[in-house]
PDB file of N, CA and C in Angstrom:
ATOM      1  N   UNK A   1       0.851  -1.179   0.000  1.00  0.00           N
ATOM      2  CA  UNK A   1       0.000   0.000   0.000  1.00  0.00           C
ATOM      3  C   UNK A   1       0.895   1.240   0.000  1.00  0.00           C
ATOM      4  N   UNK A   2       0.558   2.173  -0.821  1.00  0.00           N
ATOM      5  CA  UNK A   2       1.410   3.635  -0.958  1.00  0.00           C
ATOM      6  C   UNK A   2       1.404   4.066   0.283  1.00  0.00           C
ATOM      7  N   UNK A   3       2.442   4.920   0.360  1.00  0.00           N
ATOM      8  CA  UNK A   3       2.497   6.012   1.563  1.00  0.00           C
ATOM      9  C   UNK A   3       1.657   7.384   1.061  1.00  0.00           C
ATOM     10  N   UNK A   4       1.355   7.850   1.911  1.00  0.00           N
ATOM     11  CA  UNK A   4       0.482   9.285   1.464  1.00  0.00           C
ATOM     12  C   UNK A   4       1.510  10.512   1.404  1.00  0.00           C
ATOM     13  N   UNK A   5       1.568  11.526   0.914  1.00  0.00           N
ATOM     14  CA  UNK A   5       2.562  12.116   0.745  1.00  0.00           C
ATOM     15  C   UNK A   5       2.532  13.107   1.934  1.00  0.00           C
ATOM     16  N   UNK A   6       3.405  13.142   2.410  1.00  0.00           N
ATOM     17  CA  UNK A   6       3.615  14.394   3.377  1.00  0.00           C
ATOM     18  C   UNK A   6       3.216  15.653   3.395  1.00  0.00           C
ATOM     19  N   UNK A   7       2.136  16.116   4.708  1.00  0.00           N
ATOM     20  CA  UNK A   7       1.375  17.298   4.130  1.00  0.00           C
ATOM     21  C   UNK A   7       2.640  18.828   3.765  1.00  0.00           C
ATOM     22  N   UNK A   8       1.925  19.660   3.252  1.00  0.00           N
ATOM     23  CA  UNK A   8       2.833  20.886   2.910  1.00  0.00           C
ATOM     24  C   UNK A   8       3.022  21.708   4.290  1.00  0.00           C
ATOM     25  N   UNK A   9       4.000  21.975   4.822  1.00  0.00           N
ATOM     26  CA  UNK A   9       4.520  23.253   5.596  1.00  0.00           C
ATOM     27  C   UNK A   9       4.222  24.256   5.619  1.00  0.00           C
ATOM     28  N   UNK A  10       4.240  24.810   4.710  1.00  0.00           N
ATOM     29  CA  UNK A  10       3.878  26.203   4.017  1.00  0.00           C
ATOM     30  C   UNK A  10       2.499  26.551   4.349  1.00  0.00           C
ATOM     31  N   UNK A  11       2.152  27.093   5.585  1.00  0.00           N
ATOM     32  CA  UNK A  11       0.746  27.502   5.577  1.00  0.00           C
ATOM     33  C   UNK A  11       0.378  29.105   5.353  1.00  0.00           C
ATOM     34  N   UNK A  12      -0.172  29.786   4.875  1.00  0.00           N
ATOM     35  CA  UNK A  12      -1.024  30.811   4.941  1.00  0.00           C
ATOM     36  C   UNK A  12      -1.110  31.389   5.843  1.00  0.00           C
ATOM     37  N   UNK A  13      -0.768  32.854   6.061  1.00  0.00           N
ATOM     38  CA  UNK A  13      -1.397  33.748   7.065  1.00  0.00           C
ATOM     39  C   UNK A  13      -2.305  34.633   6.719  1.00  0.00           C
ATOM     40  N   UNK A  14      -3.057  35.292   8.198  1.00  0.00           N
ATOM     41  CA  UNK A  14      -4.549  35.810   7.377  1.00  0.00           C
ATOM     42  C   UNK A  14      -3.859  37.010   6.738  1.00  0.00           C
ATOM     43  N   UNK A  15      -2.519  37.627   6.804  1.00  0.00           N
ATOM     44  CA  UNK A  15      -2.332  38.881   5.815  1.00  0.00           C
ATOM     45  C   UNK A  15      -1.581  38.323   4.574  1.00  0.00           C
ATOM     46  N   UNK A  16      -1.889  37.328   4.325  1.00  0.00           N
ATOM     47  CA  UNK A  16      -1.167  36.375   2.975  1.00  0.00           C
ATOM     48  C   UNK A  16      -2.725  36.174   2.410  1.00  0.00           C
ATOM     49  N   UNK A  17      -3.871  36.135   2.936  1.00  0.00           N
ATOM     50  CA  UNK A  17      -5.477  35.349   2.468  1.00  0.00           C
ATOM     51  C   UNK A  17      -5.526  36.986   2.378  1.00  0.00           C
ATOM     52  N   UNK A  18      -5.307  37.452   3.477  1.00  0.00           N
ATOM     53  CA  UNK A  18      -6.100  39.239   2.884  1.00  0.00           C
ATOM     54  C   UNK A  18      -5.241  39.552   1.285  1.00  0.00           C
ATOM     55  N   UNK A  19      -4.144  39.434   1.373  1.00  0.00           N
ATOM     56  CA  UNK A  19      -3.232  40.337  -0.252  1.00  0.00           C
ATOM     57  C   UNK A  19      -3.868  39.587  -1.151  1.00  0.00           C
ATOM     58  N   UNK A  20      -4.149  38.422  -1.064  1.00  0.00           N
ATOM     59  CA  UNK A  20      -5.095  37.154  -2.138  1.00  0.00           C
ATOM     60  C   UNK A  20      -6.088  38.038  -2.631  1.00  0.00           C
ATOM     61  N   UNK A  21      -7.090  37.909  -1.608  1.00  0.00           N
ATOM     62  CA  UNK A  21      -8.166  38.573  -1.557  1.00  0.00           C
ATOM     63  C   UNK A  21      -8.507  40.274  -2.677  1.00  0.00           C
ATOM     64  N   UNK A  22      -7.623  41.029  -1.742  1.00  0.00           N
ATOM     65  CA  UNK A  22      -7.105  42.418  -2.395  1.00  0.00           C
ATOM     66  C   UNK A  22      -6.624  42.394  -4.419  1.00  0.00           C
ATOM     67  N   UNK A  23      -6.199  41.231  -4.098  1.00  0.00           N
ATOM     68  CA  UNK A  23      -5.624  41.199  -5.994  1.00  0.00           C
ATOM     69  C   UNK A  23      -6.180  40.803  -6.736  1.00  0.00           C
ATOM     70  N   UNK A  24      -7.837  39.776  -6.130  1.00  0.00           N
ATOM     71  CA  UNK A  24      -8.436  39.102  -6.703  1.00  0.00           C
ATOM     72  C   UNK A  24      -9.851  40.113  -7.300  1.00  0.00           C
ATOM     73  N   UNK A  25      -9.661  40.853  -6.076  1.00  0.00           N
ATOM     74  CA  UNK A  25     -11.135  42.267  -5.692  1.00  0.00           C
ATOM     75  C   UNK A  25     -10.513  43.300  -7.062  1.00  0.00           C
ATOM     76  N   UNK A  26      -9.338  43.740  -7.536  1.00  0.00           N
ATOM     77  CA  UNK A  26      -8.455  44.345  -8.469  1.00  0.00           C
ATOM     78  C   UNK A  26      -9.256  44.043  -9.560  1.00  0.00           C
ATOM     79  N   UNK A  27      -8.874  42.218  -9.705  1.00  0.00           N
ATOM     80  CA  UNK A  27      -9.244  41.454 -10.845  1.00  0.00           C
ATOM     81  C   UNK A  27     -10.385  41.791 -11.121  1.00  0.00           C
ATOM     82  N   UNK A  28     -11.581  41.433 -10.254  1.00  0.00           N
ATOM     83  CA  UNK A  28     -12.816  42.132 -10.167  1.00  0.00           C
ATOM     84  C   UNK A  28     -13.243  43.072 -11.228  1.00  0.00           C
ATOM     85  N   UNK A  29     -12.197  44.075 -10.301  1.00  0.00           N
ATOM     86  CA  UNK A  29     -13.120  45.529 -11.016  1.00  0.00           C
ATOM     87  C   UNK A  29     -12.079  45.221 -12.601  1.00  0.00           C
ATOM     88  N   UNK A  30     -11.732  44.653 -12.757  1.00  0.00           N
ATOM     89  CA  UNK A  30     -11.140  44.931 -14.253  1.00  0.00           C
ATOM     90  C   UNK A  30     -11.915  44.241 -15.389  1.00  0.00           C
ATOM     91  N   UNK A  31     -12.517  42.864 -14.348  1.00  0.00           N
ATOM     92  CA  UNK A  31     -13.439  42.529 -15.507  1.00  0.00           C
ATOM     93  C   UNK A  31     -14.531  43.123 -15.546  1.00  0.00           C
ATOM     94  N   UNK A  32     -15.105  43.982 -14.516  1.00  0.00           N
ATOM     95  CA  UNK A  32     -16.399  44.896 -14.604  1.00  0.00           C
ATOM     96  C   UNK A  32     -16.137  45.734 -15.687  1.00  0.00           C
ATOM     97  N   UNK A  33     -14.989  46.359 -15.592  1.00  0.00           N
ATOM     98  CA  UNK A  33     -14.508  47.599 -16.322  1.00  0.00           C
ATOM     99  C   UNK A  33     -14.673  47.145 -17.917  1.00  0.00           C
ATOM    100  N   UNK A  34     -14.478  45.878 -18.410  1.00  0.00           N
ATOM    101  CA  UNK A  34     -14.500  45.043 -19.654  1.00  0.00           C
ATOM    102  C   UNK A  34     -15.427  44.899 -20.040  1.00  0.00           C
ATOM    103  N   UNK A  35     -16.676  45.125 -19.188  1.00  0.00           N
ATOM    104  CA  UNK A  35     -17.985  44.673 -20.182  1.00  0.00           C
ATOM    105  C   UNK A  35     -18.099  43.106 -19.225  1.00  0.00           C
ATOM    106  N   UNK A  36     -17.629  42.543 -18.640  1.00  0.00           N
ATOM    107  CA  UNK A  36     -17.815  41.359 -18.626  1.00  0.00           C
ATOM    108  C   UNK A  36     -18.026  41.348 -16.310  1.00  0.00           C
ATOM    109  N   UNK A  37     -19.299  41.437 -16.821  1.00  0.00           N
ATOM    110  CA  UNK A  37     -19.763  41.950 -15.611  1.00  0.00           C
ATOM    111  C   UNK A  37     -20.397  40.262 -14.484  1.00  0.00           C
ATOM    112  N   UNK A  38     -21.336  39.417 -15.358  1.00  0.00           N
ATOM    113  CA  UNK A  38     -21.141  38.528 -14.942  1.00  0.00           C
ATOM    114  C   UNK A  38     -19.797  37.482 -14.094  1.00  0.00           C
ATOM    115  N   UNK A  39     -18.924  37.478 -15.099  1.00  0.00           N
ATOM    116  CA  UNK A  39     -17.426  36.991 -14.590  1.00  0.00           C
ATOM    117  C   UNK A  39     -16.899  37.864 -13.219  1.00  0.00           C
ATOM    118  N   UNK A  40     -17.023  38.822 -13.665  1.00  0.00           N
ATOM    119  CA  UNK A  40     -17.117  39.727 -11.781  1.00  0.00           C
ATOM    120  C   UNK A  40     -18.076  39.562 -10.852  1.00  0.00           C
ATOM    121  N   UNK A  41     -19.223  39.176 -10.866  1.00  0.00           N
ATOM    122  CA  UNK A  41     -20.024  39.097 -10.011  1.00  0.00           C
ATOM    123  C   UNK A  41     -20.142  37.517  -9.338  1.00  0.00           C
ATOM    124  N   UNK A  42     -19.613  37.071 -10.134  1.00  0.00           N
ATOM    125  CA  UNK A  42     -18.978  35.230  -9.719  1.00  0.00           C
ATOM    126  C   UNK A  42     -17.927  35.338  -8.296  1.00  0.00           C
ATOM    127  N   UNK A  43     -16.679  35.928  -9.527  1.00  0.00           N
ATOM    128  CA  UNK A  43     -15.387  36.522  -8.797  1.00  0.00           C
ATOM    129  C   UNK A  43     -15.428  37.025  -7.329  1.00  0.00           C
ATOM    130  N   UNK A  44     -16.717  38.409  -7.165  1.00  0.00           N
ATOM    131  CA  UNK A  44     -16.884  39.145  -5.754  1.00  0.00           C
ATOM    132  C   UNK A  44     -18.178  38.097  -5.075  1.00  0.00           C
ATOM    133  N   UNK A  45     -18.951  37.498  -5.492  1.00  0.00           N
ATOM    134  CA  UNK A  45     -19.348  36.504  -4.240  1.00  0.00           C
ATOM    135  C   UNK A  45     -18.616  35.405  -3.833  1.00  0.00           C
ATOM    136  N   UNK A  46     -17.509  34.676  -4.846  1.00  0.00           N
ATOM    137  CA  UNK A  46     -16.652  33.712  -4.124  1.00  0.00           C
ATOM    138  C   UNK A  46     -15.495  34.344  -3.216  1.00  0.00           C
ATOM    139  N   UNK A  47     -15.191  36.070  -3.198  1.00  0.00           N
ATOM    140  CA  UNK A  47     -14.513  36.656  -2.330  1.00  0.00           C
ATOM    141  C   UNK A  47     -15.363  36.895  -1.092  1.00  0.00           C
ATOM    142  N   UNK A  48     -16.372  37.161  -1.508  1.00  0.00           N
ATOM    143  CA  UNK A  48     -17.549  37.395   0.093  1.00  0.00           C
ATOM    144  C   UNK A  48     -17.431  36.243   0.772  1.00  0.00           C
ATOM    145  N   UNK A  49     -17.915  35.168   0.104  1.00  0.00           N
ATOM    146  CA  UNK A  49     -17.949  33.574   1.172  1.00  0.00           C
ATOM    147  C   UNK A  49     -16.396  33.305   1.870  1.00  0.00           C
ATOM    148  N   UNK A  50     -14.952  33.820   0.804  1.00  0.00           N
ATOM    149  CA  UNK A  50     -13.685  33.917   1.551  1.00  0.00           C
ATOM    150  C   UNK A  50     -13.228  34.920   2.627  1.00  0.00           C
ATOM    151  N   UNK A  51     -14.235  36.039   2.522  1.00  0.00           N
ATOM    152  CA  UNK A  51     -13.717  37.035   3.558  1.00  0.00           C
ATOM    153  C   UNK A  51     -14.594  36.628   5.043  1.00  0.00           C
ATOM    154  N   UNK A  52     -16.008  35.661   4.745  1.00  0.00           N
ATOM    155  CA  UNK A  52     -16.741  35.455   5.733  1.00  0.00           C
ATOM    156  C   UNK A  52     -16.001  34.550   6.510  1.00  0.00           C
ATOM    157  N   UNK A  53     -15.083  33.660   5.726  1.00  0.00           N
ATOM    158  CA  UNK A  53     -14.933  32.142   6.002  1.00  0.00           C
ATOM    159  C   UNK A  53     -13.378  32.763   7.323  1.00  0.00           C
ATOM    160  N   UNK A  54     -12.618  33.861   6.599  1.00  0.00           N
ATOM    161  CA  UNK A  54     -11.387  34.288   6.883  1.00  0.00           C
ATOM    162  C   UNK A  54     -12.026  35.306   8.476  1.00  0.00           C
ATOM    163  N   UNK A  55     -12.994  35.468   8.397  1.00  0.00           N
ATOM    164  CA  UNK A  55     -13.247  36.195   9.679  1.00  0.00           C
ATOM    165  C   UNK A  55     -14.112  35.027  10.547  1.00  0.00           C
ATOM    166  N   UNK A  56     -14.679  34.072  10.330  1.00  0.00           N
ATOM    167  CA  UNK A  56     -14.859  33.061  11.259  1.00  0.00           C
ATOM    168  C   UNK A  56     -13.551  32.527  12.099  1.00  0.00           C
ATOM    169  N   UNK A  57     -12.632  32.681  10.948  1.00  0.00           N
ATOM    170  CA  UNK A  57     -11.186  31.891  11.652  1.00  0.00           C
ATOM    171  C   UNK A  57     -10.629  32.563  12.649  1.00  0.00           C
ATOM    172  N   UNK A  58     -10.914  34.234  12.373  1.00  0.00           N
ATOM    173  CA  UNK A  58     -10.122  34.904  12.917  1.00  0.00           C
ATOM    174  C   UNK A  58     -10.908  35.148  14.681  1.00  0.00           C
ATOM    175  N   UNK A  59     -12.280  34.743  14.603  1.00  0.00           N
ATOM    176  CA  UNK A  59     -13.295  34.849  15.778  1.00  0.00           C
ATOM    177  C   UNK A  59     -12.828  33.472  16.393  1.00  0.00           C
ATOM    178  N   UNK A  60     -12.322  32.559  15.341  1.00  0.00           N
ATOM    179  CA  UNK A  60     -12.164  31.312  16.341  1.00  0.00           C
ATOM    180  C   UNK A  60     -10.829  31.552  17.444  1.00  0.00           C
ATOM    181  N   UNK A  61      -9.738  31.943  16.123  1.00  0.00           N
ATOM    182  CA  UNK A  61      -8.541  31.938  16.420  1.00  0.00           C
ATOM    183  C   UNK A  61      -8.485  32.872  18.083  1.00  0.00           C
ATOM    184  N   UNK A  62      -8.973  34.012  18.076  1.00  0.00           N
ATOM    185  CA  UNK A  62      -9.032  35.041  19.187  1.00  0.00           C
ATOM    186  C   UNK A  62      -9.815  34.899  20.318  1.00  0.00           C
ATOM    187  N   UNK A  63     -10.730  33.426  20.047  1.00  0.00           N
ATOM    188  CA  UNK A  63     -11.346  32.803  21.312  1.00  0.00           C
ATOM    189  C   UNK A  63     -10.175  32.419  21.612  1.00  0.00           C
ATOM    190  N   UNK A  64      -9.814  31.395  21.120  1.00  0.00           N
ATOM    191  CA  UNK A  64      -8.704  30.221  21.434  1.00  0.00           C
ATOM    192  C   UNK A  64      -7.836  30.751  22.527  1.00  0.00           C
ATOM    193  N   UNK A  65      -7.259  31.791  21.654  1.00  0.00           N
ATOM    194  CA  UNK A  65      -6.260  32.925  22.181  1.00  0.00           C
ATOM    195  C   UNK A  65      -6.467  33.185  23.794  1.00  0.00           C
ATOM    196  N   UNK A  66      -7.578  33.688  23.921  1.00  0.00           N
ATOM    197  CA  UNK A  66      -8.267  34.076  25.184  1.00  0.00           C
ATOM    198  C   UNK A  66      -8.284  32.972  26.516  1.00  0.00           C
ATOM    199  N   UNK A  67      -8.667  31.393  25.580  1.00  0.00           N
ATOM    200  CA  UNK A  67      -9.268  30.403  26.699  1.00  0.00           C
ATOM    201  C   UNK A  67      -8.114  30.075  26.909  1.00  0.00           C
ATOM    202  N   UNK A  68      -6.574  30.155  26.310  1.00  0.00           N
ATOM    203  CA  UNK A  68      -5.139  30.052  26.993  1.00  0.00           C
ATOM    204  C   UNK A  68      -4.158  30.991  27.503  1.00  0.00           C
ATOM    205  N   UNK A  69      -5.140  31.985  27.888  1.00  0.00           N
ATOM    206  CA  UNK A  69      -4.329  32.966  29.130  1.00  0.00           C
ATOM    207  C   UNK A  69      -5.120  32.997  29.738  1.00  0.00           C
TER     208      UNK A  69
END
């Protein structure tokens, strides 16, 4: 049976998910700016569900924080 591959190291911080975010919101308005307004409106609700998802973490993370001091 295979071995599974070793997970990645490299994790994400929330000001690495925010600059994501920020370049993707850019992208956004450029395809608005194109006429191609649908393709942006895809683009800014899959950033809404990431900025919701990125501030749940950050409500978890700052409980956490709290219940270990």
């Amino acid at each position: 049976m295979p071995e599974k591959p070793p997970a990645p190291n490299d994790t994400a911080s929330a000001a690495d998910i925010e600059r994501a975010i920020l370049a993707l919101n850019k992208m956004a308005e450029r395809l608005w700016g194109d006429g191609r307004e649908a393709e942006a409106k895809a683009l800014l609700d899959a950033l809404d569900a990431l900025n919701r998802a990125l501030d749940r973490i950050r409500i978890g993370e700052s409980r956490r924080a709290v219940t270990l001091h």
